[in-house]
Protein backbone atom coordinates (compact mmCIF):
# COMPACT_ATOMS: atom_id res chain seq x y z
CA UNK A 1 0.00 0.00 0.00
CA UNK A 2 1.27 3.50 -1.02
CA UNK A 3 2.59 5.67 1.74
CA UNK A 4 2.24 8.53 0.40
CA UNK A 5 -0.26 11.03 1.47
CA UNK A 6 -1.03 8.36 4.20
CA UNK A 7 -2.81 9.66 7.71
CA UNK A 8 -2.61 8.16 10.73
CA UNK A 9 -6.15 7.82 11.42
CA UNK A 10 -9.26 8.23 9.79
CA UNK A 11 -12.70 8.66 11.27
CA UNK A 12 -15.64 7.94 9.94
CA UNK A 13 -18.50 9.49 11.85
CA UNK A 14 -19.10 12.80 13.36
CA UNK A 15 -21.49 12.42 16.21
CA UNK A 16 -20.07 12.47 19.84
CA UNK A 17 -18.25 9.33 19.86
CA UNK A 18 -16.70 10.18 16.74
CA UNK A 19 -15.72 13.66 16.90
CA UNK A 20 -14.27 13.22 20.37
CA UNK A 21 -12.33 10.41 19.31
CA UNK A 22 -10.93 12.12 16.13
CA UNK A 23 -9.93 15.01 18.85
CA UNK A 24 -8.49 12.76 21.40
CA UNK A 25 -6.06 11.34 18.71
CA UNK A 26 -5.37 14.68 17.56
CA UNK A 27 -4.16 15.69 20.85
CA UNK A 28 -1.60 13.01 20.74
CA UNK A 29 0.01 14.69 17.88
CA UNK A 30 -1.28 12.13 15.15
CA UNK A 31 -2.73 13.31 11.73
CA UNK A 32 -6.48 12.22 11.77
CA UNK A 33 -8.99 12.59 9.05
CA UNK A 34 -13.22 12.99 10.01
CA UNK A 35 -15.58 11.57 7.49
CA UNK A 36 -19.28 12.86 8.00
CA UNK A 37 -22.06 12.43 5.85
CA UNK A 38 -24.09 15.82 6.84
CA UNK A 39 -22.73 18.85 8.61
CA UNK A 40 -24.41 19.11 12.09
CA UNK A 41 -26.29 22.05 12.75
CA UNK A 42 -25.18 24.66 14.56
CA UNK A 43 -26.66 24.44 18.50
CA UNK A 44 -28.83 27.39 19.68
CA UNK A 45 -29.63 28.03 23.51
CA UNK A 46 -33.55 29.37 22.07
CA UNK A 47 -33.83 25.52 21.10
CA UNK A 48 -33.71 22.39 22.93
CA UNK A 49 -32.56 19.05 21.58
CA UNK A 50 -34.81 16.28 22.50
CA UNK A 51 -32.07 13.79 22.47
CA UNK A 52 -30.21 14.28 26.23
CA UNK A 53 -27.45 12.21 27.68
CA UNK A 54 -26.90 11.87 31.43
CA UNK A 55 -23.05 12.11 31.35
CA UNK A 56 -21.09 10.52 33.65
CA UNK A 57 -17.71 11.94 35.53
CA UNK A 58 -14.98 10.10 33.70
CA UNK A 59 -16.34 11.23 30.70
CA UNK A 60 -16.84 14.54 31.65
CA UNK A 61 -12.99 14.70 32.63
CA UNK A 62 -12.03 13.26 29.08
CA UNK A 63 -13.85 16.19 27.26
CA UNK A 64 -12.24 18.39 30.07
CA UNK A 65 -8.95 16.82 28.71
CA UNK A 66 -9.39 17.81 25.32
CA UNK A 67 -10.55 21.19 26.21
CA UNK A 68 -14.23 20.83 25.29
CA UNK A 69 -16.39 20.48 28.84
CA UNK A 70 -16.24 24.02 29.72
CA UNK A 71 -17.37 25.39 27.17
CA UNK A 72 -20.78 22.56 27.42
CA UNK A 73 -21.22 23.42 30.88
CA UNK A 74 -20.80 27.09 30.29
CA UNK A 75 -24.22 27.07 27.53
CA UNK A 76 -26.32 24.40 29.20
CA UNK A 77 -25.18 21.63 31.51
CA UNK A 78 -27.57 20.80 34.12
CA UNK A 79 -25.76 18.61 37.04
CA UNK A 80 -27.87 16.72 39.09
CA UNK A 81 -26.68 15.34 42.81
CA UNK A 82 -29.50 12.73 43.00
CA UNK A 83 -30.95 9.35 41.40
CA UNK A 84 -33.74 7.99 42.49
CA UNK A 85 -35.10 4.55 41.89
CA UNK A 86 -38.65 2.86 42.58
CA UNK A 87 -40.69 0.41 41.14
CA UNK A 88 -44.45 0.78 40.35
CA UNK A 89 -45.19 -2.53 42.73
CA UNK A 90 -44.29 -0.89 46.05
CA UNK A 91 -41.31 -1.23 48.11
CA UNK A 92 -38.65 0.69 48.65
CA UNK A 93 -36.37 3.04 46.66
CA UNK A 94 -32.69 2.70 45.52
CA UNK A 95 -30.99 6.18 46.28
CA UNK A 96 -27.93 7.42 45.10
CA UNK A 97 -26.89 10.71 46.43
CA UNK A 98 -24.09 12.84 45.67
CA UNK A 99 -23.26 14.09 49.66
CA UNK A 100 -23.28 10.14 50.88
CA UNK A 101 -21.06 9.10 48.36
CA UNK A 102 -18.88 12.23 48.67
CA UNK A 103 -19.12 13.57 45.43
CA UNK A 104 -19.87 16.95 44.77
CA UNK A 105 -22.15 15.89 41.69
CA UNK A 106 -23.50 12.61 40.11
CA UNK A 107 -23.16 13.87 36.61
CA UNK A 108 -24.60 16.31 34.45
CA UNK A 109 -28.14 16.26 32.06
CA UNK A 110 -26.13 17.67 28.55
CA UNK A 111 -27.95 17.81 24.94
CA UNK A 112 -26.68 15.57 21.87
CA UNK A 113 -26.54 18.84 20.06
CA UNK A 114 -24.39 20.50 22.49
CA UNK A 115 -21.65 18.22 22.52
CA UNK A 116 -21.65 17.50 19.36
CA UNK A 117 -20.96 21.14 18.37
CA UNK A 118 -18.81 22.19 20.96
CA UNK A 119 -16.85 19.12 19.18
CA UNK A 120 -16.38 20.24 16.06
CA UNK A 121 -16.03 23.81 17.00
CA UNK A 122 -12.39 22.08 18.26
CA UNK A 123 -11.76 20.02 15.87
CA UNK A 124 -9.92 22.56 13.37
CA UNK A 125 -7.44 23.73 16.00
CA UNK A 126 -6.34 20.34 16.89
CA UNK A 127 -5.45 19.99 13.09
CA UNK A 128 -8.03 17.48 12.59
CA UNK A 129 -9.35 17.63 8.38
CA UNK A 130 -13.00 17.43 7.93
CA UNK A 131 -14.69 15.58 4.54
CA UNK A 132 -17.83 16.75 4.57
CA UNK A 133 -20.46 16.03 2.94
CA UNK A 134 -18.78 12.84 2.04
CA UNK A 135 -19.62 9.05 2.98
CA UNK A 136 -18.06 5.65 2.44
CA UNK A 137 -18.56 3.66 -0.34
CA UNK A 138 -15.20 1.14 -0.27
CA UNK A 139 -12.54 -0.43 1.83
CA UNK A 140 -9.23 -1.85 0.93
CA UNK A 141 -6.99 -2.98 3.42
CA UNK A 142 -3.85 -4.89 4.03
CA UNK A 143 -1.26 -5.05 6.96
CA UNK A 144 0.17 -1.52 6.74
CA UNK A 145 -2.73 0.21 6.52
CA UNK A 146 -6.29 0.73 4.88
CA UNK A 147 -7.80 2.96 2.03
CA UNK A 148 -11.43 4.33 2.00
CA UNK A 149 -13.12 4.97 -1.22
CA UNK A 150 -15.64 8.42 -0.70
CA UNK A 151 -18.51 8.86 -2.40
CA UNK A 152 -17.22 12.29 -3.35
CA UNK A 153 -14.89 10.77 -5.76
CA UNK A 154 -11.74 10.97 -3.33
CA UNK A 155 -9.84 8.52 -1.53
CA UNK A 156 -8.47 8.30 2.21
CA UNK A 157 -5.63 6.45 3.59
CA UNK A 158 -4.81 5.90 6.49
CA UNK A 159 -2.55 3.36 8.91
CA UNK A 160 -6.01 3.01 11.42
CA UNK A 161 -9.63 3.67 9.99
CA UNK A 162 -12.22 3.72 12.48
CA UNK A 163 -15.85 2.75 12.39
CA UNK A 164 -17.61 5.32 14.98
CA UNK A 165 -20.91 6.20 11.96
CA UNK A 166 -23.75 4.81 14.24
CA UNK A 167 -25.63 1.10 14.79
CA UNK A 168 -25.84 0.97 11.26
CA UNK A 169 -22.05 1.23 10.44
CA UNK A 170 -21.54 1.12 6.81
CA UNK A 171 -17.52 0.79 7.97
CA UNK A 172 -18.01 -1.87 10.18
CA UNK A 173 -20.11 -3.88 7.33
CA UNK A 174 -17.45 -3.32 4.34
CA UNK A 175 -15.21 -4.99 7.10
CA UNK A 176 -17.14 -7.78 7.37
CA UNK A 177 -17.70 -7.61 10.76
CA UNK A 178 -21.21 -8.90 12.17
CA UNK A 179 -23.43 -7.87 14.85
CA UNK A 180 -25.85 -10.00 17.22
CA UNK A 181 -28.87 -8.09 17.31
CA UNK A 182 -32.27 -8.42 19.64
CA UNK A 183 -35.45 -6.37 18.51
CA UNK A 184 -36.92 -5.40 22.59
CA UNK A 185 -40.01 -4.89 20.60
CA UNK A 186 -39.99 -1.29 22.77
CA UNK A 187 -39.79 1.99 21.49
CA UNK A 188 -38.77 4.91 23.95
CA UNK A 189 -40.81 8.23 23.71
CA UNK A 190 -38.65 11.49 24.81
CA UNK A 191 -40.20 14.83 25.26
CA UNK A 192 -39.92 18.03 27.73
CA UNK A 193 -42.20 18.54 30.11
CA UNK A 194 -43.17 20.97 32.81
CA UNK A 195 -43.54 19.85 36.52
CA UNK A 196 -45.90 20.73 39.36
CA UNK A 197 -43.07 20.51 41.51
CA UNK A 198 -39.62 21.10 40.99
CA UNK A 199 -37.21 18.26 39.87
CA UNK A 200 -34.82 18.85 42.55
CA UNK A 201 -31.49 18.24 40.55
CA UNK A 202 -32.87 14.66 40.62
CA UNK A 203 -33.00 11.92 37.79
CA UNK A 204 -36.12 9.86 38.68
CA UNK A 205 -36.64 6.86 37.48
CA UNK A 206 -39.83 4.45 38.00
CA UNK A 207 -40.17 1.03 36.41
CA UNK A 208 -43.58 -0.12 34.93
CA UNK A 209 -44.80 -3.26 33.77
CA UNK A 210 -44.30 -1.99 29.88
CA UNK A 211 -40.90 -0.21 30.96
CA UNK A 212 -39.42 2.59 32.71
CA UNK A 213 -40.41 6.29 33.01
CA UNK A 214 -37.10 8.56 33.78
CA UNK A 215 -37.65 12.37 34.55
CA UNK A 216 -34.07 13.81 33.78
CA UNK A 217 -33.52 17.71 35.58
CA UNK A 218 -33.21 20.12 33.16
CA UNK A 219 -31.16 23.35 33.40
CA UNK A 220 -34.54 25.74 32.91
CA UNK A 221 -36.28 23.80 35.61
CA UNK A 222 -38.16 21.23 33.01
CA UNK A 223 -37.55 18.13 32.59
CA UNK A 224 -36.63 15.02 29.85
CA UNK A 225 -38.27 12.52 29.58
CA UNK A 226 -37.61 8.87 28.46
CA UNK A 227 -40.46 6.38 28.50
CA UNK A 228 -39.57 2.78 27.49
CA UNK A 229 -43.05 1.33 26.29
CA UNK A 230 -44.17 -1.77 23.98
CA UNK A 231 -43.95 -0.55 20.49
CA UNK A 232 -47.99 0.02 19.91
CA UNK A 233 -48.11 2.09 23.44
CA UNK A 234 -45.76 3.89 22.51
CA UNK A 235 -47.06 4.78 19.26
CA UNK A 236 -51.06 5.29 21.03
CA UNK A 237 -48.89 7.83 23.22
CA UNK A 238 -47.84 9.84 20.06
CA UNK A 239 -51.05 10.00 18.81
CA UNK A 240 -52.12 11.84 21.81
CA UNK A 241 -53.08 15.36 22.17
CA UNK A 242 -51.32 17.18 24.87
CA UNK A 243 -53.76 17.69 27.68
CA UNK A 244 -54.27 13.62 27.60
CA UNK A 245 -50.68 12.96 27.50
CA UNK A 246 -49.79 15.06 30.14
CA UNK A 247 -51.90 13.13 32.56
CA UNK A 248 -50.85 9.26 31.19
CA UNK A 249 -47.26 10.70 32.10
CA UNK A 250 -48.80 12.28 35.71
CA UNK A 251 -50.59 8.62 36.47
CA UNK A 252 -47.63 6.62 35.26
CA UNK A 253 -45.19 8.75 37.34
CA UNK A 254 -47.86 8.70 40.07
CA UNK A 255 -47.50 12.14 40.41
CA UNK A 256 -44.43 12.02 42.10
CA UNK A 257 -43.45 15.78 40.82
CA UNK A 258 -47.29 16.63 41.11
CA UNK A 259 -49.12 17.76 37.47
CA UNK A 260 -47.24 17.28 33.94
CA UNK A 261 -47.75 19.09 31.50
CA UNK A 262 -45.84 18.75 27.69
CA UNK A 263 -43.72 21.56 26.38
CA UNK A 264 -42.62 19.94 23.08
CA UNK A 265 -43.20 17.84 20.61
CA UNK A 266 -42.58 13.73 21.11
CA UNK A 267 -40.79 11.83 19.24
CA UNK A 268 -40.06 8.02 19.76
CA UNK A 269 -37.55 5.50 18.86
CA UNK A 270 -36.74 1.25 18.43
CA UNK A 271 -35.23 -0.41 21.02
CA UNK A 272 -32.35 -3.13 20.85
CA UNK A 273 -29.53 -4.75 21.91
CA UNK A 274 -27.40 -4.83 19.50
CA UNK A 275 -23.23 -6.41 19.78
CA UNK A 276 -20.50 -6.55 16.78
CA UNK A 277 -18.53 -9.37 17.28
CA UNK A 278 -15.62 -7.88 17.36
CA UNK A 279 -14.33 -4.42 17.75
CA UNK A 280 -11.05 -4.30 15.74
CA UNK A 281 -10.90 -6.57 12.37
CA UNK A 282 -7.07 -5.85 10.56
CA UNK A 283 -6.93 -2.33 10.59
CA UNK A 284 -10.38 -1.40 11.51
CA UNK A 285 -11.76 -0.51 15.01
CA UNK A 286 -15.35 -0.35 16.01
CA UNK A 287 -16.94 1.92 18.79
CA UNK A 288 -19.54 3.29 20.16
CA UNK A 289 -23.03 2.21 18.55
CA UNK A 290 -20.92 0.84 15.98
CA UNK A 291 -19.78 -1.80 18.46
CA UNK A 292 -22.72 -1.60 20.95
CA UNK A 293 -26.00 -0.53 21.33
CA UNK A 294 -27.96 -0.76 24.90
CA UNK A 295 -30.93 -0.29 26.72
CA UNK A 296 -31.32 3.14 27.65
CA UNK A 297 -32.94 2.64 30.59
CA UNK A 298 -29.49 3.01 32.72
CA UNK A 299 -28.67 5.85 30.36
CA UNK A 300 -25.16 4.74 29.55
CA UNK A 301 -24.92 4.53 25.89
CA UNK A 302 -22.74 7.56 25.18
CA UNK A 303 -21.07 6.42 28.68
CA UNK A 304 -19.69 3.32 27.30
CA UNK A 305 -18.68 4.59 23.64
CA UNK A 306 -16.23 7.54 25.21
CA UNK A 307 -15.06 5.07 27.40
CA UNK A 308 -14.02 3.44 24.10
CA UNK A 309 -12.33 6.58 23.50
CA UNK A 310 -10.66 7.21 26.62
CA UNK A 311 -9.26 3.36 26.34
CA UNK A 312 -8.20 3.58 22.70
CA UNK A 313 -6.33 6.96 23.89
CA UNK A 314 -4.84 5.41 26.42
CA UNK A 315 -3.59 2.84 24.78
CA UNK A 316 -1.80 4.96 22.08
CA UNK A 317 -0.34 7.33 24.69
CA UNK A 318 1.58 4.14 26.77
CA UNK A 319 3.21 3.27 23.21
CA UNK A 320 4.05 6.87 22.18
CA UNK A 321 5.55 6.93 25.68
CA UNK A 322 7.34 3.75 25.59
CA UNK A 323 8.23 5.21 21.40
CA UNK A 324 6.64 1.70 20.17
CA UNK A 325 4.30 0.95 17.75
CA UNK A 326 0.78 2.11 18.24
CA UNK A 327 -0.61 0.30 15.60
CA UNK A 328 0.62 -3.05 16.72
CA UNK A 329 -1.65 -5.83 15.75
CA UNK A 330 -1.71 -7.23 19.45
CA UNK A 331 -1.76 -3.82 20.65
CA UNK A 332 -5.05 -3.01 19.35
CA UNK A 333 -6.35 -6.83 20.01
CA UNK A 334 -5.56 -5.99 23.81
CA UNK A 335 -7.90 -2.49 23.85
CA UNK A 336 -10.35 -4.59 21.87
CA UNK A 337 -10.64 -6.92 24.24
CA UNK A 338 -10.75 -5.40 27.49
CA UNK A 339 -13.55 -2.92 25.37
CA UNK A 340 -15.67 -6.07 24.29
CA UNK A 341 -15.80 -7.17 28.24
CA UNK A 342 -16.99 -4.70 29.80
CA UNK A 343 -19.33 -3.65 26.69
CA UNK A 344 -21.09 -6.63 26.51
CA UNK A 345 -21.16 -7.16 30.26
CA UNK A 346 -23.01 -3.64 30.46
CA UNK A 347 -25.37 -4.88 27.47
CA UNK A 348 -26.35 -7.80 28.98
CA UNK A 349 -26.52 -6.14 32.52
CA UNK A 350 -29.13 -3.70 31.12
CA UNK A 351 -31.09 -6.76 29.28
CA UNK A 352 -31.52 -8.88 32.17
CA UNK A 353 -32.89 -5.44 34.49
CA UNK A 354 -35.34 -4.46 31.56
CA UNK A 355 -36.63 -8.57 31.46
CA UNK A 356 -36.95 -8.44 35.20
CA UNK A 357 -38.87 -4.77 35.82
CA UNK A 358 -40.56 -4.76 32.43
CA UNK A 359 -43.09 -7.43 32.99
CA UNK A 360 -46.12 -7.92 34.90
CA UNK A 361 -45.73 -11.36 35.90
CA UNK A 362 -46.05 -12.01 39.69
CA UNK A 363 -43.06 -13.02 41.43
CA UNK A 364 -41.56 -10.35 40.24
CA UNK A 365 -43.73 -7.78 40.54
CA UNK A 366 -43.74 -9.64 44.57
CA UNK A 367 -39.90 -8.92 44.68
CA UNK A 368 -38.10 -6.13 42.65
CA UNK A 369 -39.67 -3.40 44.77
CA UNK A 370 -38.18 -4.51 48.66
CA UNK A 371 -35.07 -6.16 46.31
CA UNK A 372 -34.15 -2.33 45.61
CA UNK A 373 -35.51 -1.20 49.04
CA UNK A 374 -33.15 -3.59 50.16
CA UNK A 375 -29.95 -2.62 47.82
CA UNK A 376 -30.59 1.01 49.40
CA UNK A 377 -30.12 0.25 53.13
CA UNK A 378 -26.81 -1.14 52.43
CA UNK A 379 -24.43 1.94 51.55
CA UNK A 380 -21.40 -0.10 50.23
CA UNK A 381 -23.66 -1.73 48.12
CA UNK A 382 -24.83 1.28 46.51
CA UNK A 383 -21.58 2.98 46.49
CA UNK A 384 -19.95 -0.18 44.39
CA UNK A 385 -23.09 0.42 41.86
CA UNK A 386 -22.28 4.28 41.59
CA UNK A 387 -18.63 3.96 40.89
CA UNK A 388 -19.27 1.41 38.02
CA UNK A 389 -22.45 3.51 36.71
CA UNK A 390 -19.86 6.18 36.85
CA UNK A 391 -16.76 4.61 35.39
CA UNK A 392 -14.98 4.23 38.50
C-alpha cells in the first residue's frame, strides 16, 4: 500500500463518539482525518434538543482533557446530585446521592446537540481535516494500513480507519464484521415537560410493567423525559393530544413531581440490543453504537462509547511513551478486548434489568420493589453500583 499522502487515522463518523475520538487522537500529535455524511447544525440556547445524555464523571474529565467540557457546561449543563429509583409494585427506593457518596455531583443532564458542536467547534485547532459532505462507499486494506473509497470521488488512507458512523455502520459492514442483534419490541418516547413541583437536581426513574419512566432535571427547571413502552403504546402515546398525555405521564409517574404538562413535541424510537462481534478486524476498530447498542434505561450509551475513547487513547499514549508501535496488531487486540468485556457485560446487565422490571408477571412484581428497598439500606452496596455507573 502507497505511503504517500497516508494519515494516521481516519474517522468515519461525526457524532459524539466520533468527533471526540478524532480530537483525542489529535491531541496526541497524530494526523487524523473525520468523514461525516451531513454537517451538524449549529446548536442554539432558544432551542432544545430532545435527544439528552446523562453524562457521567470520567467522561466529563475526558472532554475536560481535550478542552471541550467548559465550554458545554458554560451554555447548558444541568448537574444533578440525586438518582432515584422505585418500582411501580411498592417497596422501597434505591438512592444514590451525591453528599453520601462524597461527590460533589453525580453527573450532568447535557444535549446531543451541544456536545456535538462544541466538538467540532475544536476540531480545526487540533489539526483534525474534515470531509464533509462525504460518505463511504469502499474499503481496501492490508497489513500496513487501509484505504477508504468516498462517495465524493476521493480517496483516504490511512494506517487506522475507524468505524464510529452509528448502529448501522456502513464501515463496520465493508469490514465484514457482524453484529448480534435483539429487537426489545420497545420503542422509547422522549419529550420536555413541565412539573408541578420542581425536579430537585434529581433523575427519577420508576419502572412499569411496559418499561421505565425517567424524569431527567433540566437546566430551565423542566424536565426530559424517556419512556420505554411496547412498540404500539408507545405509538397510542404519540397519537395523543397534549392535555391527555400530560396526565398518562402524571398517572404513570404517580405524580411524584405533582401535574405534567408537555412543552414539546414527542418523538419516539426502536429499542435493541445490539453487539459486533468484534471491535477491531485488521486495521479497523469499532466503537460506540458501531460496536454496541444498549438499553437506555441506565442511560449509559454515550457512557460506554467515550469510554471506548478514553481506552483507545490510552492505549496509544503508553506506546508513544514507551516510542513503540501504536498500531501493533496485538496492541489493538488488547484495547479490543478489554472494550468487548466490559461492553457486553453492560449490554447484557441492562437486558436482564429491563426482562426483570418490564413485565407484569407475579413473582416479580412480589420482589423487585423490597429487592431495591433492600440494595438502598446497604451503603457499600450502593456505592460499588455508583462507581461502576460512573466509570470508577
Amino acid at each position: 500500500m502507497s505511503r504517500r499522502r497516508r494519515s494516521d487515522v481516519v474517522v468515519v463518523g461525526g457524532g459524539v463518539i466520533g468527533a471526540a475520538c478524532a480530537l483525542a487522537l489529535a491531541r496526541l500529535d497524530l494526523t487524523v482525518e473525520l468523514v461525516e455524511a451531513a454537517a451538524p447544525p449549529a446548536w442554539s440556547a432558544d432551542r432544545s434538543d430532545l435527544r439528552v445524555y446523562a453524562f457521567a464523571p470520567d467522561n466529563a474529565a475526558l472532554l475536560d482533557a481535550l478542552d471541550v467540557w467548559r465550554g458545554v457546561r458554560e451554555s447548558r449543563a444541568q448537574p444533578y446530585r440525586r438518582m432515584r429509583v422505585r418500582d411501580a409494585g411498592g417497596g422501597g427506593e434505591l438512592t444514590f446521592d451525591a453528599d453520601a457518596l462524597g461527590r460533589e455531583v453525580l453527573g450532568w443532564i447535557v444535549e446531543h446537540g451541544l456536545l456535538v458542536d462544541r466538538l467540532w467547534a475544536a476540531l480545526p485547532q487540533a489539526g483534525v481535516h474534515v470531509r464533509c459532505p462525504a460518505r463511504v462507499q469502499a474499503l481496501e486494506q492490508d497489513d500496513d494500513g487501509v484505504v477508504l473509497r468516498l462517495d465524493d470521488g476521493g480517496r483516504l488512507a490511512a494506517r487506522l480507519a475507524i468505524a464510529a458512523d452509528g448502529a448501522d455502520s456502513t464501515l463496520r459492514q465493508l469490514a465484514g464484521i457482524g453484529v448480534a442483534t435483539h429487537d426489545y419490541g420497545q420503542r422509547g418516547v422522549v419529550a420536555y415537560v413541565a412539573t408541578e413541583r420542581a425536579h430537585e437536581d434529581t433523575a427519577w426513574q420508576r419502572f412499569l410493567p411496559g418499561g421505565p419512566l425517567a424524569f431527567l432535571p433540566c437546566a430551565d427547571g423542566s424536565s426530559s423525559i424517556v419512556w420505554t413502552l411496547p412498540a404500539a403504546e408507545a405509538t397510542a402515546m404519540l397519537a395523543l393530544d397534549d392535555d391527555a398525555f400530560g396526565a398518562a405521564v402524571t398517572n404513570a409517574f404517580d405524580a411524584r413531581l405533582g401535574a405534567v404538562r408537555p412543552l414539546s413535541k414527542r418523538i419516539a424510537f426502536p429499542l435493541r440490543r445490539q453487539l459486533s462481534e468484534c471491535e477491531v478486524d485488521g486495521r479497523v476498530l469499532v466503537l460506540g453504537d458501531a460496536a454496541h447498542v444498549v438499553h437506555p434505561l441506565a442511560g449509559q450509551g454515550v457512557n460506554l462509547g467515550l469510554r471506548d475513547v478514553t481506552a483507545l487513547r490510552d492505549t496509544v499514549a503508553r506506546a508513544q511513551h514507551r516510542d513503540s508501535d501504536w498500531t501493533a496488531p496485538q496492541r489493538l487486540q488488547r484495547w479490543a478486548r478489554r472494550r468487548h468485556s466490559e461492553n457486553s457485560v453492560a449490554a447484557w446487565s441492562f437486558d436482564g434489568i429491563n426482562r426483570v422490571f418490564s413485565n407484569d408477571a407475579l413473582l416479580p412484581t412480589l420482589l423487585r420493589g423490597p429487592l431495591l428497598g433492600a440494595a438502598g439500606r446497604m451503603p457499600p452496596l450502593v456505592a460499588a453500583l455508583w462507581r461502576r455507573a460512573a466509570g470508577g
